[in-house]
C-alpha atoms as a PDB file:
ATOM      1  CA  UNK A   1     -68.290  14.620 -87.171  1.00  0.00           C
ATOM      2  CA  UNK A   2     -65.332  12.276 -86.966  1.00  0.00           C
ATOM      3  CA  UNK A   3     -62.216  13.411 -85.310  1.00  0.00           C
ATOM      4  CA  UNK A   4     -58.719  11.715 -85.158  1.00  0.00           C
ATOM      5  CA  UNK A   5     -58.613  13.616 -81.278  1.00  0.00           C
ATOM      6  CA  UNK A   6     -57.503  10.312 -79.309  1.00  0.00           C
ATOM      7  CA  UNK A   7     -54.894   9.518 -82.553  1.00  0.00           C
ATOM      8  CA  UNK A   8     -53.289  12.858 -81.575  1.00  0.00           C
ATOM      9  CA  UNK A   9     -53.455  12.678 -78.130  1.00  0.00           C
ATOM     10  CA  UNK A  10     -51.553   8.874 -78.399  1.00  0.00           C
ATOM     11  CA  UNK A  11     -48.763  10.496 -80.861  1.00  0.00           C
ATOM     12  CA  UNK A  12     -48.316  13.069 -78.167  1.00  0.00           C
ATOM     13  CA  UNK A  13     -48.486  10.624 -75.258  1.00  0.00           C
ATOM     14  CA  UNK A  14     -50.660  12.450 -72.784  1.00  0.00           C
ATOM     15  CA  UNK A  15     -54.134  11.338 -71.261  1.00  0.00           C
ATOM     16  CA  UNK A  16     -57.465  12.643 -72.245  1.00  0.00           C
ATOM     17  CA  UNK A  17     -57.168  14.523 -68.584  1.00  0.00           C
ATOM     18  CA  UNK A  18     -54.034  15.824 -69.622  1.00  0.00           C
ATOM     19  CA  UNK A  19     -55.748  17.548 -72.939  1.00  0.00           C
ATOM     20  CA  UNK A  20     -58.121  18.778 -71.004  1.00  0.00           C
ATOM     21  CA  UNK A  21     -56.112  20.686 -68.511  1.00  0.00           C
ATOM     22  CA  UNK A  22     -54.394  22.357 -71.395  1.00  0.00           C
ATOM     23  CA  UNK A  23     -57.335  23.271 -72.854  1.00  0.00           C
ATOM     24  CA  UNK A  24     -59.824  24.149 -70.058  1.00  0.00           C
ATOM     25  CA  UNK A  25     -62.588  21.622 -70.206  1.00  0.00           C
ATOM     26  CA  UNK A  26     -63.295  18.802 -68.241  1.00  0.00           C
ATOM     27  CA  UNK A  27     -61.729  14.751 -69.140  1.00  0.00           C
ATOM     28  CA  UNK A  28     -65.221  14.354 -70.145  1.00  0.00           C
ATOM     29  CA  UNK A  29     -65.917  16.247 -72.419  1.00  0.00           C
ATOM     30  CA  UNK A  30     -62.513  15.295 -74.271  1.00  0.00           C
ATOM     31  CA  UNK A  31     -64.267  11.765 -73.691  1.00  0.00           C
ATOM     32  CA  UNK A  32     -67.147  12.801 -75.275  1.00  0.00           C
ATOM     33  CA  UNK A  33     -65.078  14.547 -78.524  1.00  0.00           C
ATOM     34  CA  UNK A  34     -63.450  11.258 -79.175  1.00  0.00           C
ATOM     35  CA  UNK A  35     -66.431   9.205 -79.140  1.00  0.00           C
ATOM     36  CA  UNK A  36     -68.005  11.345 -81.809  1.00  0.00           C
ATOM     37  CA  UNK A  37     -70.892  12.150 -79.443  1.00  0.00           C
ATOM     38  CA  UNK A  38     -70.079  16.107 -78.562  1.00  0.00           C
ATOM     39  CA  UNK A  39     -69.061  18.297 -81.698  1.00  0.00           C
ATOM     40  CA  UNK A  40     -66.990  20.967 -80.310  1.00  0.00           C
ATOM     41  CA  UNK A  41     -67.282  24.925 -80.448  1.00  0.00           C
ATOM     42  CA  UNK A  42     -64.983  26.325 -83.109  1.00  0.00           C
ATOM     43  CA  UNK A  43     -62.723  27.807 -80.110  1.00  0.00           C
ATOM     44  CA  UNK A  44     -62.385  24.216 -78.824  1.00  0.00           C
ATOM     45  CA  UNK A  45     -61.516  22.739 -82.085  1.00  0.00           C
ATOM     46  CA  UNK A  46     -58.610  25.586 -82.888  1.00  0.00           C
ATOM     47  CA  UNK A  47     -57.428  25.315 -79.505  1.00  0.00           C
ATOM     48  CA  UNK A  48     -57.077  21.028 -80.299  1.00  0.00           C
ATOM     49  CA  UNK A  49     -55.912  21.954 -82.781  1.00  0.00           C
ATOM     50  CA  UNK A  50     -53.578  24.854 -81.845  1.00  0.00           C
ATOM     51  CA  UNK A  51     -52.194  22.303 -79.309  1.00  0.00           C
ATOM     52  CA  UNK A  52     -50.978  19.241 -81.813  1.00  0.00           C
ATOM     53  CA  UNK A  53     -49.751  22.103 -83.769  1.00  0.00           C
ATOM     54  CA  UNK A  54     -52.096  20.963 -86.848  1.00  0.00           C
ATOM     55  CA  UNK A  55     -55.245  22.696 -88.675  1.00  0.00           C
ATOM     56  CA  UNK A  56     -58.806  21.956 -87.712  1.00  0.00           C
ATOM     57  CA  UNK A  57     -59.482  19.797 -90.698  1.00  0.00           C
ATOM     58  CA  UNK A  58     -56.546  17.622 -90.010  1.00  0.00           C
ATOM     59  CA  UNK A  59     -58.277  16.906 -86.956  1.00  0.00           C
ATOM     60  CA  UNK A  60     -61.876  17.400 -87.598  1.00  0.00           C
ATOM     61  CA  UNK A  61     -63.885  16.236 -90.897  1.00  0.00           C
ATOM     62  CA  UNK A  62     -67.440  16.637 -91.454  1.00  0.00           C
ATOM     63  CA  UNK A  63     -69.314  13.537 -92.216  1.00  0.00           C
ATOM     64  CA  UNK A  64     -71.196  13.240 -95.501  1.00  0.00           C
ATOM     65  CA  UNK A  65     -75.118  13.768 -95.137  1.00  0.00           C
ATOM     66  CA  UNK A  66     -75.768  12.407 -98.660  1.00  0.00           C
END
């Protein structure tokens, strides 16, 4: 799944500890997110996406298996 997570984070200027204090999970696993090697839960991904104030497919975007 790719995910423009660190793009977001770098428009809003905060570190990938600072996302995940706001959103409860550990720097790591934000880490892991934006290296495309952890796909979130659906609550993680709206509350990324609740907190850059965009929808989950603005931030999130399944890869083609074709």
């Amino acid at each position: 799944m790719k995910n423009s997570v660190k793009v977001q984070r770098a428009i809003a200027n905060i570190t990938q500890a600072q996302l995940a204090e706001k959103i409860g999970v550990s720097r790591q696993t934000i880490n892991a997110i934006e290296a495309g090697k952890y796909v979130p839960s659906t609550v993680l991904a709206l509350k990324i996406a609740k907190l850059f104030e965009k929808s989950v497919n603005d931030i999130f975007e399944l890869e083609s298996t074709d």
